[in-house]
N, C-alpha and C. Protein backbone atom coordinates (compact mmCIF):
# COMPACT_ATOMS: atom_id res chain seq x y z
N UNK A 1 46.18 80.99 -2.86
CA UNK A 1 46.12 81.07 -4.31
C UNK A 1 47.36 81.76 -4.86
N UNK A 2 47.56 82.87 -4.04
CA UNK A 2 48.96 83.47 -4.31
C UNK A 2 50.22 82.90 -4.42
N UNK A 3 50.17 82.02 -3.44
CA UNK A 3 51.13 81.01 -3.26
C UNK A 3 51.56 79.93 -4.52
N UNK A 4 50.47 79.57 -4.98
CA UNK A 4 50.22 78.74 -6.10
C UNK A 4 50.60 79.61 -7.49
N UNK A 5 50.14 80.34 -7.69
CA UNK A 5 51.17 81.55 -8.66
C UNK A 5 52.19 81.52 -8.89
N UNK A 6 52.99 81.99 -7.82
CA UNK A 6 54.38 82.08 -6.88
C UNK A 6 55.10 81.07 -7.60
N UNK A 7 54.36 79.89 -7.56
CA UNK A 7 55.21 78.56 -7.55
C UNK A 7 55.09 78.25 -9.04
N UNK A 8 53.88 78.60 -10.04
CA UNK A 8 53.93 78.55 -11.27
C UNK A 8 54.76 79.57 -11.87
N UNK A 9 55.03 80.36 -11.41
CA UNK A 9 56.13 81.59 -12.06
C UNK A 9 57.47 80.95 -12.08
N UNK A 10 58.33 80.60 -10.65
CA UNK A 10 59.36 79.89 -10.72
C UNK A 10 59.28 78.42 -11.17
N UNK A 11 58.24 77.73 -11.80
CA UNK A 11 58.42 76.59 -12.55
C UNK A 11 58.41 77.06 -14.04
N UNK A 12 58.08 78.39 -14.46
CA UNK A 12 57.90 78.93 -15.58
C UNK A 12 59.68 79.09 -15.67
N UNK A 13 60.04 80.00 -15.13
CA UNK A 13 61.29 80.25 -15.33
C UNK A 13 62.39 79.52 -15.33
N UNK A 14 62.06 78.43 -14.15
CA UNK A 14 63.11 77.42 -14.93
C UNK A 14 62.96 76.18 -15.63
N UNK A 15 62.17 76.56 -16.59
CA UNK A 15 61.81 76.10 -17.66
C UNK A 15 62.04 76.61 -18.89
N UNK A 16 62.16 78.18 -18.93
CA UNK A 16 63.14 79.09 -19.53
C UNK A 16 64.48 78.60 -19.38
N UNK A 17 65.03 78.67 -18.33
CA UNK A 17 66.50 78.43 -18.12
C UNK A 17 66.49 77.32 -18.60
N UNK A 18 65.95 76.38 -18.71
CA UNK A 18 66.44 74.69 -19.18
C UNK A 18 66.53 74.81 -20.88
N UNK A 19 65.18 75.22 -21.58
CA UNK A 19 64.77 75.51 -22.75
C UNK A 19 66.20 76.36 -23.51
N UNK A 20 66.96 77.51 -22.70
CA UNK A 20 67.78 78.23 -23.07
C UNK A 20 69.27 77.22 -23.43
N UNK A 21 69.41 76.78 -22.15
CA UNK A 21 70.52 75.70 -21.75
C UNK A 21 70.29 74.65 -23.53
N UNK A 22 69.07 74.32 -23.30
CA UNK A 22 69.34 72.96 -24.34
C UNK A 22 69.41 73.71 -25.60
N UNK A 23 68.79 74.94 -25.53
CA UNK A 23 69.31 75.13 -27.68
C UNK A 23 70.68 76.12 -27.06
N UNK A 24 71.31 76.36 -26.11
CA UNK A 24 72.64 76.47 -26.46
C UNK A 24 73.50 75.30 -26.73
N UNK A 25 72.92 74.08 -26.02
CA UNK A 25 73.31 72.09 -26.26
C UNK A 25 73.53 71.83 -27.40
N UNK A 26 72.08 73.05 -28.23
CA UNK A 26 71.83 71.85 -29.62
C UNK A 26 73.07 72.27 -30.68
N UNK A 27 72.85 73.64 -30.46
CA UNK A 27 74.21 74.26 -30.99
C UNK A 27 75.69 73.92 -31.00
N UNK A 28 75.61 73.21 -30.11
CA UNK A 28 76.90 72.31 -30.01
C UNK A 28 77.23 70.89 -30.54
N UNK A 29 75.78 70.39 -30.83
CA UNK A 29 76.18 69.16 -31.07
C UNK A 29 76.32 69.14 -32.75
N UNK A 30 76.72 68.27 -33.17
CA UNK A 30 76.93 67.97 -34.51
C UNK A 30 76.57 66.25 -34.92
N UNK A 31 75.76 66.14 -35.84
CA UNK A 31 74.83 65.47 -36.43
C UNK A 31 75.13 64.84 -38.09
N UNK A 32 75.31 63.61 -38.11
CA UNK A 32 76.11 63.39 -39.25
C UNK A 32 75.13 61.97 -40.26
N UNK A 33 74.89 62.31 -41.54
CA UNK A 33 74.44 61.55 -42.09
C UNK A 33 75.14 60.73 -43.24
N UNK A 34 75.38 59.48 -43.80
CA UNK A 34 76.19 59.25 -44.55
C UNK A 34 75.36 58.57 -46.00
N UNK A 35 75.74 58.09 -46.90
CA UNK A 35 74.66 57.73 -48.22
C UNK A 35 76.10 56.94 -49.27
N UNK A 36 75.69 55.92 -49.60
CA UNK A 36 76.44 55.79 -50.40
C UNK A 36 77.76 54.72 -49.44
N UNK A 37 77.49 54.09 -48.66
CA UNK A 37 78.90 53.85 -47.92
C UNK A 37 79.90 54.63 -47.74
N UNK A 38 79.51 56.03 -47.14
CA UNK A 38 80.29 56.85 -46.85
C UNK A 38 80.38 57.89 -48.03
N UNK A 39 80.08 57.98 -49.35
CA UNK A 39 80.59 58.67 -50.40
C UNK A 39 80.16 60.19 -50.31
N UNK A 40 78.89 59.99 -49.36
CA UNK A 40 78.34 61.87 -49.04
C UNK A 40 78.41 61.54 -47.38
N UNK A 41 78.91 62.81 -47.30
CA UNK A 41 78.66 62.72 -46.22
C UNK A 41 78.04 64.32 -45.77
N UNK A 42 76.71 64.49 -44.79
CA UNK A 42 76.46 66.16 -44.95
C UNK A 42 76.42 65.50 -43.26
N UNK A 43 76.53 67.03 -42.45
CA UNK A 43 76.85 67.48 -40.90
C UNK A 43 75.95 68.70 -40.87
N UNK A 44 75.24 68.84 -39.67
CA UNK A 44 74.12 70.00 -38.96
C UNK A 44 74.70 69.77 -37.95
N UNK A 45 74.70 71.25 -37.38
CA UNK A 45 74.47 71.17 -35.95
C UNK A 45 72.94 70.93 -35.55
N UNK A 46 73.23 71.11 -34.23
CA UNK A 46 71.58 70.34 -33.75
C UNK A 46 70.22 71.51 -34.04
N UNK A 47 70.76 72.60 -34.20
CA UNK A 47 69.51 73.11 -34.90
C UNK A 47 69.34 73.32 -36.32
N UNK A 48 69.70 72.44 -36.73
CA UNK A 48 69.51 72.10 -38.28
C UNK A 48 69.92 72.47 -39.27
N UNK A 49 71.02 73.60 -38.94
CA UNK A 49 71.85 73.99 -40.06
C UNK A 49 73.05 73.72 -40.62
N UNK A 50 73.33 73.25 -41.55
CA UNK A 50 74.30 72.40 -42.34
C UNK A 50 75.61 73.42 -42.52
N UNK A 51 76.61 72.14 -41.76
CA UNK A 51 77.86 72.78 -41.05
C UNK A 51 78.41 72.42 -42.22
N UNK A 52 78.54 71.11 -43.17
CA UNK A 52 79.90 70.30 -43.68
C UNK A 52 78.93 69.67 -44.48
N UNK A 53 79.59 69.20 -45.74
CA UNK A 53 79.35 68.29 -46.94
C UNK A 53 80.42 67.70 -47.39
N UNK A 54 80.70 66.54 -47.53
CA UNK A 54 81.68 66.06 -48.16
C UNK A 54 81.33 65.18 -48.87
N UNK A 55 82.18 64.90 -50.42
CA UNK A 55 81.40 63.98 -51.88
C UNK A 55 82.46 63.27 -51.89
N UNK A 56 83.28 62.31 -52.10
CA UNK A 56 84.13 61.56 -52.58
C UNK A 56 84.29 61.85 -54.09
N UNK A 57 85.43 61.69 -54.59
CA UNK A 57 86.15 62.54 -55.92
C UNK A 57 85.31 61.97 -56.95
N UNK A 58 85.09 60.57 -56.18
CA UNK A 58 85.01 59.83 -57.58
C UNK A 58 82.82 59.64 -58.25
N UNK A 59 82.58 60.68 -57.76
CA UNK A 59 81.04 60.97 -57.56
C UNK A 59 80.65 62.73 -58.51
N UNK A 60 81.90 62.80 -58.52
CA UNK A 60 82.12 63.92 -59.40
C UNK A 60 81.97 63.94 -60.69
N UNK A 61 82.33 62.58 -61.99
CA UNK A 61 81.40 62.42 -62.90
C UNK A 61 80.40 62.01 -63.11
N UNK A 62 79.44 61.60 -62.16
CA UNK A 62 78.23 61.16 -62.68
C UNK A 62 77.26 61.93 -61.45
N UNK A 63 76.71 62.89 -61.86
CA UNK A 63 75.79 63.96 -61.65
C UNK A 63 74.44 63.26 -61.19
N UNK A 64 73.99 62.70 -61.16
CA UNK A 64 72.90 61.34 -61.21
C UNK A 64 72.95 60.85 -59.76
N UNK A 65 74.00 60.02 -59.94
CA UNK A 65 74.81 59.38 -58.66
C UNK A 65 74.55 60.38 -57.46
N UNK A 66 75.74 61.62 -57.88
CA UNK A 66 75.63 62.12 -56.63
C UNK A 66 74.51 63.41 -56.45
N UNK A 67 73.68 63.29 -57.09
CA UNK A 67 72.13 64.00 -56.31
C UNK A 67 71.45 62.89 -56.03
N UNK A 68 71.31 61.68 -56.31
CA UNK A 68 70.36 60.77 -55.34
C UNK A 68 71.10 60.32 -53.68
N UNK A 69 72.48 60.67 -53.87
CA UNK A 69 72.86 60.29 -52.92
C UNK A 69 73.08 61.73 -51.90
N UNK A 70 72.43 62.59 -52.33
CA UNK A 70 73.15 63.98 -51.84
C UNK A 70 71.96 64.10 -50.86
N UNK A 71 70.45 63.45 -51.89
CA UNK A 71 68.96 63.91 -51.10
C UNK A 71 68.92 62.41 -50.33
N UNK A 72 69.51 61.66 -50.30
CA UNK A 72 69.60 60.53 -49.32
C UNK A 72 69.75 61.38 -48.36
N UNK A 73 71.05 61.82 -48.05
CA UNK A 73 72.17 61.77 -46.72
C UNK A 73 71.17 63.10 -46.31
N UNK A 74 71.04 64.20 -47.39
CA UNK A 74 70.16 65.15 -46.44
C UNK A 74 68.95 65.05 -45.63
N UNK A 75 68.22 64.33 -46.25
CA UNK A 75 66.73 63.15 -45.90
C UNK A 75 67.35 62.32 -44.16
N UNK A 76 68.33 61.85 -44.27
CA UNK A 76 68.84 61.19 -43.50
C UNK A 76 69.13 62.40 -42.24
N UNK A 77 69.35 63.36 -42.50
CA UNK A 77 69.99 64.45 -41.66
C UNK A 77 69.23 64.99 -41.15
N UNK A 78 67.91 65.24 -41.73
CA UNK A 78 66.80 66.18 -41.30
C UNK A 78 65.53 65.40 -40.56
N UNK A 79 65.91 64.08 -40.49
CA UNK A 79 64.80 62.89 -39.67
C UNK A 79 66.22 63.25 -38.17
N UNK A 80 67.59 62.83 -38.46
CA UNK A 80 68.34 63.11 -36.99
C UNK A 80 67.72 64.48 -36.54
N UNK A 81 67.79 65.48 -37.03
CA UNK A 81 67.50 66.87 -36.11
C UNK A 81 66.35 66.56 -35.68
N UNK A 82 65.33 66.37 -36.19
CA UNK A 82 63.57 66.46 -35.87
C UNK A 82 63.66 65.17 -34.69
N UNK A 83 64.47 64.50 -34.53
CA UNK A 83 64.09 63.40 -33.60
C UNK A 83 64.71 63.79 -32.22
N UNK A 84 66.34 64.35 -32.46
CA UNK A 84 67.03 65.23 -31.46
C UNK A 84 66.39 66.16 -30.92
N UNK A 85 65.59 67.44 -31.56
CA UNK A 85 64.90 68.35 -31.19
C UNK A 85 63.65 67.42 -30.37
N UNK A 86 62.62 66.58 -30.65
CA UNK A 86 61.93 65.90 -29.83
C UNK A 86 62.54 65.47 -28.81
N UNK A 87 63.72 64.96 -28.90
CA UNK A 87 64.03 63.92 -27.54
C UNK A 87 64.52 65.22 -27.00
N UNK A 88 65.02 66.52 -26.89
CA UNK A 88 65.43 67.48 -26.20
C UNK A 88 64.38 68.31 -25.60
N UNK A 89 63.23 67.87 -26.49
CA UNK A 89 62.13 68.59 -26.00
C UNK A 89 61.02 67.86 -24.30
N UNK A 90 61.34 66.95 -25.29
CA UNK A 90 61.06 65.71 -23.90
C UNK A 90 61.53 66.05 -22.31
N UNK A 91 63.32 66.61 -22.88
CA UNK A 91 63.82 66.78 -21.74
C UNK A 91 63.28 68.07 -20.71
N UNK A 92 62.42 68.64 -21.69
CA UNK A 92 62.19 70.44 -21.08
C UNK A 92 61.57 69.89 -19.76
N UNK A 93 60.70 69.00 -20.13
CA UNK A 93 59.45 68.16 -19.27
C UNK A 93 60.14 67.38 -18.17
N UNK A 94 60.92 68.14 -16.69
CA UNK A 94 61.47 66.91 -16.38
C UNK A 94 60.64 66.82 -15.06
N UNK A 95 59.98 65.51 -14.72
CA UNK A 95 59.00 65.62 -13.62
C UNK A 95 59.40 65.68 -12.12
N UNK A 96 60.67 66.00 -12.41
CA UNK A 96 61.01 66.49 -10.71
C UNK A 96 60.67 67.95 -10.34
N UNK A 97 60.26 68.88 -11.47
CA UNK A 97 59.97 69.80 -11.80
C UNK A 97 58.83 69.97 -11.01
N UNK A 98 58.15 69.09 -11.05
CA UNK A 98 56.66 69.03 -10.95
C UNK A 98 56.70 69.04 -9.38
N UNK A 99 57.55 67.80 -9.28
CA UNK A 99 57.58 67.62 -8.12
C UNK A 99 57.17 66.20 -7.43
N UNK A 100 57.67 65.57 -8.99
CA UNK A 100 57.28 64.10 -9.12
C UNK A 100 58.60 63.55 -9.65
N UNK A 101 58.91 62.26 -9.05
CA UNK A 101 59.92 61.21 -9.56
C UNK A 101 59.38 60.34 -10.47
């Protein structure tokens, strides 16, 4: 029984270590949404915080324009993280772990 412990402790831990590894990953990656054929463009890194925004000049008089296109590209940005964070989460789960292919 001890044994079996043993072996859930070091599957615990490196499961820590993986979990650690991937949100130092997510932190690295960068995540880009666009609206407008390019005219917004907003950037997160992978844990969801917004690195970069960029508007094209010409979005600058009409106020209208560029907030429907601003909650596009962010809308657009915040479905990439939530799907990244799942598929990274997926990865925590890897069944060689287990001890299965």
């Amino acid at each position: 029984m001890f044994d079996k412990l043993g072996d859930i402790g070091k599957l615990f831990e490196q499961m820590q270590e993986k979990a650690k590894k991937l949100q130092e990953e997510q932190e690295q990656q960068i995540l880009t949404a666009k609206s407008g054929g390019g005219m917004v463009q907003v950037s997160a890194n992978g844990k969801g915080e917004i690195i970069d925004i960029q508007i094209d000049n010409s979005l600058l008089e009409d106020k209208e324009s560029l907030q429907i296109l601003l909650m596009s590209a962010l809308n657009d940005l915040f479905k990439m993280v939530e799907e990244n964070r799942q598929k990274n989460a997926m990865n925590l789960f890897d069944p060689s772990m287990f001890g299965k292919e």
